[in-house]
Protein backbone atom coordinates (compact mmCIF):
# COMPACT_ATOMS: atom_id res chain seq x y z
CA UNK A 1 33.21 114.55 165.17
CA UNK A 2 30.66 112.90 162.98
CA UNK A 3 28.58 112.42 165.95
CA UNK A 4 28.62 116.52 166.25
CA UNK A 5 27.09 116.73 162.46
CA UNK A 6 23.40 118.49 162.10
CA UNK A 7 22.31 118.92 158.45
CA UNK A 8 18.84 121.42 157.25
CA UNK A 9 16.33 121.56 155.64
CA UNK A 10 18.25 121.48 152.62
CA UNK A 11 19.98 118.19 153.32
CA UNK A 12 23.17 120.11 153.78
CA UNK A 13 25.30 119.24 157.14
CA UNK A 14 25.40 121.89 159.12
CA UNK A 15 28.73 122.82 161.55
CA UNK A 16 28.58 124.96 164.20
CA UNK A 17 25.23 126.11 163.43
CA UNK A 18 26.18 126.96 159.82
CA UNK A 19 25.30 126.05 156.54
CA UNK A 20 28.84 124.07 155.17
CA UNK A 21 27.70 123.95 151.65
CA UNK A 22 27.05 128.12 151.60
CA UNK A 23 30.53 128.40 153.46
CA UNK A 24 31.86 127.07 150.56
CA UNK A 25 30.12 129.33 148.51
CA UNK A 26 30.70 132.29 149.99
CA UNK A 27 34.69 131.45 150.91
CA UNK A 28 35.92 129.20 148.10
CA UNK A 29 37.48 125.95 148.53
CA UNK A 30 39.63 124.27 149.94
CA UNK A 31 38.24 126.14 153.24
CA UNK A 32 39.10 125.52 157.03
CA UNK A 33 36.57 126.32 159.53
CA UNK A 34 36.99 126.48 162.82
CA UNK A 35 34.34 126.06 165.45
CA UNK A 36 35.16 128.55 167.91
CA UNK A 37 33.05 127.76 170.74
CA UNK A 38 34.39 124.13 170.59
CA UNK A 39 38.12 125.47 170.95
CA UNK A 40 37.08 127.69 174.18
CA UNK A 41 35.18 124.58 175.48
CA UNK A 42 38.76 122.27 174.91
CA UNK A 43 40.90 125.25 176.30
CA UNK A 44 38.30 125.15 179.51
CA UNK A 45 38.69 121.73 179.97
CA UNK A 46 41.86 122.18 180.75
CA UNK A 47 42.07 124.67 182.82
CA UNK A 48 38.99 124.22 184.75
CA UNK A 49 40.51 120.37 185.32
CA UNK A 50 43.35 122.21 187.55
CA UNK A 51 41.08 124.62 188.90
CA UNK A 52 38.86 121.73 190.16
CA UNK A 53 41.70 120.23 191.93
CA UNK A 54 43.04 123.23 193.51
CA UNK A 55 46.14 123.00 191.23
CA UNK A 56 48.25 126.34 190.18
CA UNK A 57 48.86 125.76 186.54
CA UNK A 58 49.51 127.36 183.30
CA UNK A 59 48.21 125.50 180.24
CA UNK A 60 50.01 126.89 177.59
CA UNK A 61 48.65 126.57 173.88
CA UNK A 62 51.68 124.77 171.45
CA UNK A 63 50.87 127.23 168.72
CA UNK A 64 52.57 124.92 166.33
CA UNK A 65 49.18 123.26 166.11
CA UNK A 66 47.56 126.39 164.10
CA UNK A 67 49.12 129.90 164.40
CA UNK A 68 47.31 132.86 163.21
CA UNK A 69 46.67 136.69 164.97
CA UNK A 70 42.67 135.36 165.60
CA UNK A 71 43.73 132.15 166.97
CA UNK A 72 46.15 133.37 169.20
CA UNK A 73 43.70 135.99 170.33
CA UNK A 74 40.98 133.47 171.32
CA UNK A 75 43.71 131.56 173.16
CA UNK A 76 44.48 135.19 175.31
CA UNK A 77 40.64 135.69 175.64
CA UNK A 78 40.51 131.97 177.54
CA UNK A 79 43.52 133.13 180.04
CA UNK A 80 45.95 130.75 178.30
CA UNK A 81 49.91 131.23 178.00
CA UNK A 82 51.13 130.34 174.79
CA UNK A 83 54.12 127.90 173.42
CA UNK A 84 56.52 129.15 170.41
CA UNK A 85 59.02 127.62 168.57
CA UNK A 86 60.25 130.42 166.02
CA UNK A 87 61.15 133.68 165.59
CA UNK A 88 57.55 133.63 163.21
CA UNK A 89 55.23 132.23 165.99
CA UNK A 90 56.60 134.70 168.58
CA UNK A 91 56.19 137.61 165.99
CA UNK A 92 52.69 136.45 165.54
CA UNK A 93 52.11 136.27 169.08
CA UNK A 94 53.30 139.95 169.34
CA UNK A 95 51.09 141.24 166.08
CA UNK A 96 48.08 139.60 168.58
CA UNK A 97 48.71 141.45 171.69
CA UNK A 98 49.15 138.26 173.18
CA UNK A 99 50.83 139.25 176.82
CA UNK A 100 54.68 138.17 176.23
CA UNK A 101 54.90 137.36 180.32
CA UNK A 102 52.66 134.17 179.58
CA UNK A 103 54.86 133.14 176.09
CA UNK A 104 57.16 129.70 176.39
CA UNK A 105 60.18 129.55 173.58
CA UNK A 106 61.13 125.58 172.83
CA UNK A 107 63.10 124.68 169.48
CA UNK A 108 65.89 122.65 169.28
CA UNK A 109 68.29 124.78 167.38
CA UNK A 110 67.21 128.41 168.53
CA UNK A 111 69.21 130.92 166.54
CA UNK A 112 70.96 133.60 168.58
CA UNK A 113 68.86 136.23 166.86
CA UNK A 114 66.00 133.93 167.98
CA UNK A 115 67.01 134.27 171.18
CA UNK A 116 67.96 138.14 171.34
CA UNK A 117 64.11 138.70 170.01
CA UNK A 118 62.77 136.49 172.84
CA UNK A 119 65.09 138.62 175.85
CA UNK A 120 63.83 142.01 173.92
CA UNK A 121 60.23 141.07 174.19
CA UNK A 122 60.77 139.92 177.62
CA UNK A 123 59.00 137.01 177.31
CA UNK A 124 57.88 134.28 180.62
CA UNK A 125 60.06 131.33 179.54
CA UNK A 126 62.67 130.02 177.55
CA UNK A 127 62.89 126.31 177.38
CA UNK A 128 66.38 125.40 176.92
CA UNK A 129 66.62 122.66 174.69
CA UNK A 130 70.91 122.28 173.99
CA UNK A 131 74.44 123.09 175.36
CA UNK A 132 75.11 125.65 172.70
CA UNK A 133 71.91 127.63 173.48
CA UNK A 134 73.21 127.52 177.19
CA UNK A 135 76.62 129.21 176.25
CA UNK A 136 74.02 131.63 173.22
CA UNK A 137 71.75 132.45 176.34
CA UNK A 138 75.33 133.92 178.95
CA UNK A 139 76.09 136.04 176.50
CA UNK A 140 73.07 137.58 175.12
CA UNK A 141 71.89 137.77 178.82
CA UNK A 142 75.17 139.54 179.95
CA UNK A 143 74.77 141.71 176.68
CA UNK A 144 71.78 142.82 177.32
CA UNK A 145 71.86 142.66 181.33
CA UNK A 146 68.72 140.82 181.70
CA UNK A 147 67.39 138.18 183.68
CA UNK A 148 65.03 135.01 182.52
CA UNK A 149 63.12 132.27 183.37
CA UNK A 150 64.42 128.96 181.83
CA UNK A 151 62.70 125.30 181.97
CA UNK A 152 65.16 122.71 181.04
CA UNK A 153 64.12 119.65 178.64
CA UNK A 154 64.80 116.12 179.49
CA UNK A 155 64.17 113.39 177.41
CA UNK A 156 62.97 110.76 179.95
CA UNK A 157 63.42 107.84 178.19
CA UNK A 158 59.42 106.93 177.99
CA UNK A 159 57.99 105.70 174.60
CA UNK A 160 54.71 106.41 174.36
CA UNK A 161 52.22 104.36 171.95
CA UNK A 162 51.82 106.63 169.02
CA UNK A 163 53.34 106.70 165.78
CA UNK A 164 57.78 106.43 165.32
CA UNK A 165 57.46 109.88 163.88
CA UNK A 166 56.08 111.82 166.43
CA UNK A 167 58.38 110.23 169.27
CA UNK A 168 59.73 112.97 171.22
CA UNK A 169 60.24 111.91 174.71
CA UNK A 170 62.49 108.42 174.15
CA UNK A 171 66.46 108.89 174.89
CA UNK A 172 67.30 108.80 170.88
CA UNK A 173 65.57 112.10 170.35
CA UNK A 174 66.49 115.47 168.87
CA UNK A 175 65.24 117.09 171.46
CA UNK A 176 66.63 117.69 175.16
CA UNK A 177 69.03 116.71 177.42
CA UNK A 178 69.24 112.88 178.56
CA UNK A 179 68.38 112.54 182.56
CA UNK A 180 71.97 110.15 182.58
CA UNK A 181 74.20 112.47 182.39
CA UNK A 182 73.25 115.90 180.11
CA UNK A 183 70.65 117.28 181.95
CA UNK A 184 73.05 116.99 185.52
CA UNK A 185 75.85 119.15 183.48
CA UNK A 186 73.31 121.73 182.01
CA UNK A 187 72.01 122.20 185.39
CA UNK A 188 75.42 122.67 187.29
CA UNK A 189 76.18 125.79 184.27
CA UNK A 190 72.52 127.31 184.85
CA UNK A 191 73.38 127.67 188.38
CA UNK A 192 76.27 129.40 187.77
CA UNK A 193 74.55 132.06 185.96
CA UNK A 194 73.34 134.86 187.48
CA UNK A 195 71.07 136.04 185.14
CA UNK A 196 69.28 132.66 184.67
CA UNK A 197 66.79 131.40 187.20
CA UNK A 198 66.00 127.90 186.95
CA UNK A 199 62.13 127.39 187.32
CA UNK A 200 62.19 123.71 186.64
CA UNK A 201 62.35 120.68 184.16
CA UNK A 202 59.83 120.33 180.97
CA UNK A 203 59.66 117.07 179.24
CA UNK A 204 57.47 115.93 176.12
CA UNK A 205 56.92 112.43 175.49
CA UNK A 206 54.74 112.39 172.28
CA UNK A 207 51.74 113.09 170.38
CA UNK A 208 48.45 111.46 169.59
CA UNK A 209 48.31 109.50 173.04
CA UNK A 210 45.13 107.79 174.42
CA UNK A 211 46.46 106.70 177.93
CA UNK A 212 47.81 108.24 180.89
CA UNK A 213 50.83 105.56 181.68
CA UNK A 214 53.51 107.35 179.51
CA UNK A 215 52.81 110.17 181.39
CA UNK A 216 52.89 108.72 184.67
CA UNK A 217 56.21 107.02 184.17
CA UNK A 218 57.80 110.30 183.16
CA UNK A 219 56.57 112.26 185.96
CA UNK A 220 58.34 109.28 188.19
CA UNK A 221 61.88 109.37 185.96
CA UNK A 222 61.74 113.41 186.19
CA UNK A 223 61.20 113.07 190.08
CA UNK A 224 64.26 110.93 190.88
CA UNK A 225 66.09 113.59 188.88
CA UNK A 226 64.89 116.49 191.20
CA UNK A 227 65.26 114.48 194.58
CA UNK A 228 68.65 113.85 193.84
CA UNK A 229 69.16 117.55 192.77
CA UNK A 230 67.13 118.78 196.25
CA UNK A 231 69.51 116.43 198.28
CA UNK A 232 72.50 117.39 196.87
CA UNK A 233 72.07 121.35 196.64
CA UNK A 234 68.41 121.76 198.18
CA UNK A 235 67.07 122.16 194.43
CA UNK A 236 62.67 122.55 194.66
CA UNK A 237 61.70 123.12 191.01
CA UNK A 238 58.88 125.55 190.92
CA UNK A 239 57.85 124.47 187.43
CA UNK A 240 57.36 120.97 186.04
CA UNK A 241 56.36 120.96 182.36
CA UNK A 242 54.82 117.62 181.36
CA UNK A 243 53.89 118.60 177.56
CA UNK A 244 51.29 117.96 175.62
CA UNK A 245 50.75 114.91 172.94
CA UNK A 246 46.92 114.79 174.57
CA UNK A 247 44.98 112.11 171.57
CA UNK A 248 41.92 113.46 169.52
CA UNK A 249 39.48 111.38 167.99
CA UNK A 250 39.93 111.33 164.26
CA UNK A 251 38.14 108.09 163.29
CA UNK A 252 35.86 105.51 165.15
CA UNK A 253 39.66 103.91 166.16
CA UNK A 254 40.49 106.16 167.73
CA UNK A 255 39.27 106.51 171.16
CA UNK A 256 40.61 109.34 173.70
CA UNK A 257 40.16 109.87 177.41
CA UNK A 258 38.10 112.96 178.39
CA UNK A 259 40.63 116.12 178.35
CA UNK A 260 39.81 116.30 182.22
CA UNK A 261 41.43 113.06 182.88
CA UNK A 262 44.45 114.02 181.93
CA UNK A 263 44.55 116.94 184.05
CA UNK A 264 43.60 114.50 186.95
CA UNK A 265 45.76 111.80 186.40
CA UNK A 266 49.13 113.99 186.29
CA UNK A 267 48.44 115.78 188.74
CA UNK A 268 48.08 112.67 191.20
CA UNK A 269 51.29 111.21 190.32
CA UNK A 270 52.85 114.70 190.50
CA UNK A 271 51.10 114.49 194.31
CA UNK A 272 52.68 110.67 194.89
CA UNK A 273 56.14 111.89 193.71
CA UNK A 274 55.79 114.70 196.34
CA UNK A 275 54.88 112.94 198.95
CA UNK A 276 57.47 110.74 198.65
CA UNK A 277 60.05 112.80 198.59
CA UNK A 278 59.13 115.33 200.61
CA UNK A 279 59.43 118.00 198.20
CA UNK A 280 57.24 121.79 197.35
CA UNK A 281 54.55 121.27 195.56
CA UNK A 282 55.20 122.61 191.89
CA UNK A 283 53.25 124.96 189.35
CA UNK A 284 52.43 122.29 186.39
CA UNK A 285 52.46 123.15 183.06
CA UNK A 286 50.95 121.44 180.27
CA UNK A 287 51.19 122.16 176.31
CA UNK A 288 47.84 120.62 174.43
CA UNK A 289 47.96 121.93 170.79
CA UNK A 290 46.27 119.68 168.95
CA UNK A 291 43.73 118.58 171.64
CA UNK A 292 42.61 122.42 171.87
CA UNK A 293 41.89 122.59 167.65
CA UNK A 294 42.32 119.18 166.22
CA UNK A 295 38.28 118.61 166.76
CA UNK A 296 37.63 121.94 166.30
CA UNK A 297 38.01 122.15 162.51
CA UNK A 298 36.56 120.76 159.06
CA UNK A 299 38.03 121.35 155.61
CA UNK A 300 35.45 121.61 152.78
CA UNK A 301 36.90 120.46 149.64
CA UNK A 302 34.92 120.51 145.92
CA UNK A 303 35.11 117.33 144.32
CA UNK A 304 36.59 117.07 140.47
CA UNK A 305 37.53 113.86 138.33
CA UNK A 306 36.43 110.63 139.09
CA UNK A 307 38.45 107.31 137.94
CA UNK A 308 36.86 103.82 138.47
CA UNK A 309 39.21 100.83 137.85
CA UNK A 310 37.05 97.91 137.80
CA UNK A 311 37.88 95.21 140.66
CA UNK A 312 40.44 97.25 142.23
CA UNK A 313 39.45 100.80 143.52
CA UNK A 314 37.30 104.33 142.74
CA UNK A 315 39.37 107.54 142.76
CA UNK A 316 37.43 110.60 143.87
CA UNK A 317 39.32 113.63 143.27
CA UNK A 318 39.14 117.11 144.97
CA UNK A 319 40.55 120.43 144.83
CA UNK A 320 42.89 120.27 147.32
CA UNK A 321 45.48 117.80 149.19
CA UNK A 322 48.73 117.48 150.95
CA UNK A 323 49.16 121.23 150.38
CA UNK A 324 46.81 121.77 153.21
CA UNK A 325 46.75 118.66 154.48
CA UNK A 326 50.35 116.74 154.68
CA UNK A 327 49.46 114.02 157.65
CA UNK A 328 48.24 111.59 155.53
CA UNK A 329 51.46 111.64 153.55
CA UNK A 330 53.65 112.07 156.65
CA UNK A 331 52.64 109.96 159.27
CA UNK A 332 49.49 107.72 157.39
CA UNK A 333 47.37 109.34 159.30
CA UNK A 334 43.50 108.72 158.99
CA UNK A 335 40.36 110.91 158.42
CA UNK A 336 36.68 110.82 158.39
CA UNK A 337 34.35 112.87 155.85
CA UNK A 338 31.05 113.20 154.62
CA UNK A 339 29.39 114.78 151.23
CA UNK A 340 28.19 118.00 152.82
CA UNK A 341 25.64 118.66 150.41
CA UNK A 342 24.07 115.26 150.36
CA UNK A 343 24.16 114.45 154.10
CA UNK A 344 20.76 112.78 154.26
CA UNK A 345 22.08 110.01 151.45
CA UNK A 346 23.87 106.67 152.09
CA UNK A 347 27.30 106.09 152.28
CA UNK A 348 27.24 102.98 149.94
CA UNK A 349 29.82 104.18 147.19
CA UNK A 350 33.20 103.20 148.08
CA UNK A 351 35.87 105.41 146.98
CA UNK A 352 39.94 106.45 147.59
CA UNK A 353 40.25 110.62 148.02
CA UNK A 354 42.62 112.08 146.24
CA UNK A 355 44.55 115.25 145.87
CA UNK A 356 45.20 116.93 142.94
CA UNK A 357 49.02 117.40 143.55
CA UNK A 358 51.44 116.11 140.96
CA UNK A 359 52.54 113.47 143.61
CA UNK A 360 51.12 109.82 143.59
CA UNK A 361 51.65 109.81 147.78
CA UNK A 362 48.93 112.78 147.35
CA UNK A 363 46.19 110.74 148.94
CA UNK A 364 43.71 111.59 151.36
CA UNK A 365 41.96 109.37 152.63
CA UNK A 366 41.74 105.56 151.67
CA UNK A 367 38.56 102.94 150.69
CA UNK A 368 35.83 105.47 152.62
CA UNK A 369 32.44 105.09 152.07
CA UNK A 370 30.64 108.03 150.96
CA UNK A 371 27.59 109.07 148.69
CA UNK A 372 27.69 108.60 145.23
CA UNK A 373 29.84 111.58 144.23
CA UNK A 374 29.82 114.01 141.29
CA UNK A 375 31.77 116.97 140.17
CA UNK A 376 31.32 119.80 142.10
CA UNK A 377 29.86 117.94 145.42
CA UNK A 378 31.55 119.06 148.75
CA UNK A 379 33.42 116.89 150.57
CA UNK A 380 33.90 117.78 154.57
CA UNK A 381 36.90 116.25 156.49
CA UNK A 382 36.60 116.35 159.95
CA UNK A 383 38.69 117.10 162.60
CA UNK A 384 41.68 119.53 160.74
CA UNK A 385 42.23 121.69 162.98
CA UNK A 386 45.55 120.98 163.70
CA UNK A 387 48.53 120.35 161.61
CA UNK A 388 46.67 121.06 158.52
CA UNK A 389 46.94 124.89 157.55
CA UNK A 390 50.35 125.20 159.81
CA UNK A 391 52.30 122.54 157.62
CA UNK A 392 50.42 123.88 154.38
CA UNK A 393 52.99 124.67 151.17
CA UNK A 394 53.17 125.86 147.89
CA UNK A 395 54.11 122.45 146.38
CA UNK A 396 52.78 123.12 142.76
CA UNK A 397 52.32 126.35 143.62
CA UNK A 398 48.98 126.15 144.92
CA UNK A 399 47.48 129.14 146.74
CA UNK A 400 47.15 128.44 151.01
CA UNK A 401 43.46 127.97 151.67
CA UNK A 402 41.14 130.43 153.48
CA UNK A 403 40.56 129.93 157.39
CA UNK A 404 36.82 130.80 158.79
CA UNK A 405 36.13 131.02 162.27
CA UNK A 406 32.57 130.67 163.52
CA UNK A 407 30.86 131.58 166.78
CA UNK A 408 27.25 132.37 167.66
CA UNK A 409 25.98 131.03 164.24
CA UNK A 410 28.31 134.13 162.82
CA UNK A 411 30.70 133.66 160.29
CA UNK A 412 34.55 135.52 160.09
CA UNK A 413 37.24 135.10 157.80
CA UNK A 414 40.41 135.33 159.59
CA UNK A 415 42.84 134.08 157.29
CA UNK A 416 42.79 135.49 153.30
CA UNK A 417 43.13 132.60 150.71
CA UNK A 418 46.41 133.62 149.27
CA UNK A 419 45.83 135.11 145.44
CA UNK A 420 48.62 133.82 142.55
CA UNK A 421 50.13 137.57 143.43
CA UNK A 422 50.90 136.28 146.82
CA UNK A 423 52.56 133.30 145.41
CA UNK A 424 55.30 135.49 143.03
CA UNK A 425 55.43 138.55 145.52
CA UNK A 426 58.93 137.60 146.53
CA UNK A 427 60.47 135.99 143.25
CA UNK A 428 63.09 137.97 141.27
CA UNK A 429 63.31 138.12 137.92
CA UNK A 430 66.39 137.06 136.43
CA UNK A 431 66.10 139.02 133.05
């Protein structure tokens, strides 16, 4: 992102064709903003990639990434269907008139009341995850008298080179049905259901990927599955649901493939598969969450203390932290940042970023070089769009931040900073 940074004539960087350092003004920190043209030009990516190739597709947005009523909206206004996990991300989708034929429902443990509000909303998919939700799904179907659309998830046994945590798509996984053995017996009970129509198979292998081979290797393990399936009962999935786990640049590491060549490179295998086997071409689905927002977003954060221990480190401290910002804690995860307000000086002062949690794993970023810093600088992280505000807490019982969204040089809040109100409104007193 740092290659995306203007500043004025104020020496302030400037994002998305605003000011950062009045944003933070005007909002309060810690603030996310959002750069919505870069999200629509991500989301296009995508689905222009498949249009280019002639493809029928659904790219469906993993809300998990960053759910709110304006985010899901801009996701509707690009054409895209959307992926829930809860009860919360589906009611979200509903308070955003998102179109419930175009919402997926994964989770591993769906609750049967999670389930009943799915079949009530009617929405496109439900991506069964577990035999329990099989036996959850006859009876609320049968109660209700409904039919639905159902993907199952297989865990292909593909490792793909990201970090242990974020492993989805290896055998020892919560997630899924094994291709061995599971996945044969949840498919021989869907059949026998007649309000349950089998669209296909949906697989997720991780997150944070920069190469198209784990990909590539599932689409082959998934594909043995459904030839033996079509030569034994004449099986043709009409769905195959290759995830999402598409890598973002974060740091000068990292280094990601344009979003396009994804899009190209599964759907060539999916081709070679195909002709091989002889089988109908499929609609593929793909879930990119953090690849739509990840580099769509900054936090601004006001710097506080300093500490400088002689020989061994500087300690630059702002007002925020894992509260909005957990990955760091989580998986180690790396940033990049800049001193918004003194963009035009040199990075020369090496320092550690801290949060001001009462935790001493509340660290954001590690030896970074940045300006010489003072109280009540800003300090701009790039590329938060994802996984920042959606894994946010009350750990110290710290307020959520503020979200902005920006488009056409025009600023809109679109998520309140929560006041200390919101923080009690559900306690009860025990006097």
């Amino acid at each position: 992102m740092r290659e995306r940074i203007e500043m004025n004539t104020k020496g302030h960087m400037v994002y998305a064709g605003m000011d950062t350092v009045d944003l933070a003004n005007q909002y309060g920190t810690p603030l996310f903003v959002y750069d919505v043209e870069r999200i629509r030009k991500n989301a296009r990516a995508f689905v222009e990639g498949f249009k280019a190739l002639n493809v029928k597709a659904q790219v469906a947005y993993a809300s998990k990434a960053f759910s709110s009523v304006a985010m899901l909206q801009v996701a509707k206004q690009e054409g895209l269907s959307l992926d829930v996990v809860s009860e919360g991300e589906l009611f979200t989708a509903i308070q955003a008139g998102f179109p419930m034929d175009k919402v997926h429902m994964h989770g591993n443990n769906k609750a049967r009341h999670e389930l009943e509000m799915a079949i009530k909303h009617k929405i496109g998919c439900i991506v069964v995850d577990n035999f329990h939700e099989i036996e959850l799904l006859q009876e609320l179907l049968m109660e209700y008298k409904q039919d639905i659309d159902v993907l199952l998830r297989v865990t292909p046994g593909i490792e793909a080179h990201t970090h242990d945590y974020i492993l989805t798509g290896n055998e020892d996984s919560k997630f899924g049905f094994d291709l061995t053995k599971q996945a044969r017996e949840a498919y021989e009970l869907l059949k026998l259901n007649p309000h349950v129509h089998l669209k296909g198979l949906h697989c997720h292998i991780g997150s944070q990927i920069f190469e198209t081979d784990g990909f590539l290797m599932a689409i082959k393990r998934l594909y043995e599955t459904l030839n033996e399936w079509h030569v034994r009962d004449g099986f043709n999935a009409e769905v195959l649901n290759l995830g999402g786990g598409f890598g973002i640049k974060y740091t000068d590491e990292d280094e990601p493939l344009e979003l396009s060549s994804y899009v190209k490179a599964l759907v060539e295998q999916v081709q070679e598969e195909i002709d091989h086997y002889q089988l109908l071409y499929p609609e593929i689905w793909i879930e990119p969450g953090r690849a739509i927002v990840g580099d769509a977003a900054i936090t601004l954060y006001t710097v506080g203390s300093k500490k400088e221990i002689p020989n061994v480190r500087n300690y630059v401290a702002i007002d925020g932290g894992m509260t909005d910002n957990i990955r760091p804690a989580l998986y180690q995860a790396k940033y990049d940042a800049c001193v918004a307000n003194k963009i035009t000086e040199a990075p020369t002062y090496q320092a550690s970023v801290a949060g001001k949690c009462c935790e001493s794993g509340d660290m954001l970023m590690w030896d970074v070089l940045l300006p010489e810093v003072k109280a009540g600088d800003i300090l701009a992280v790039f590329s938060t769009g994802a996984y920042g505000y959606s894994m946010s807490s009350h750990y110290n019982r710290f307020p959520k931040a503020a979200v902005v969204f920006v488009e056409h040089q025009q600023a809109k809040l679109v998520v309140k900073r929560e006041s200390y109100e919101d923080l009690v409104k559900n306690d009860l007193s025990y006097e």
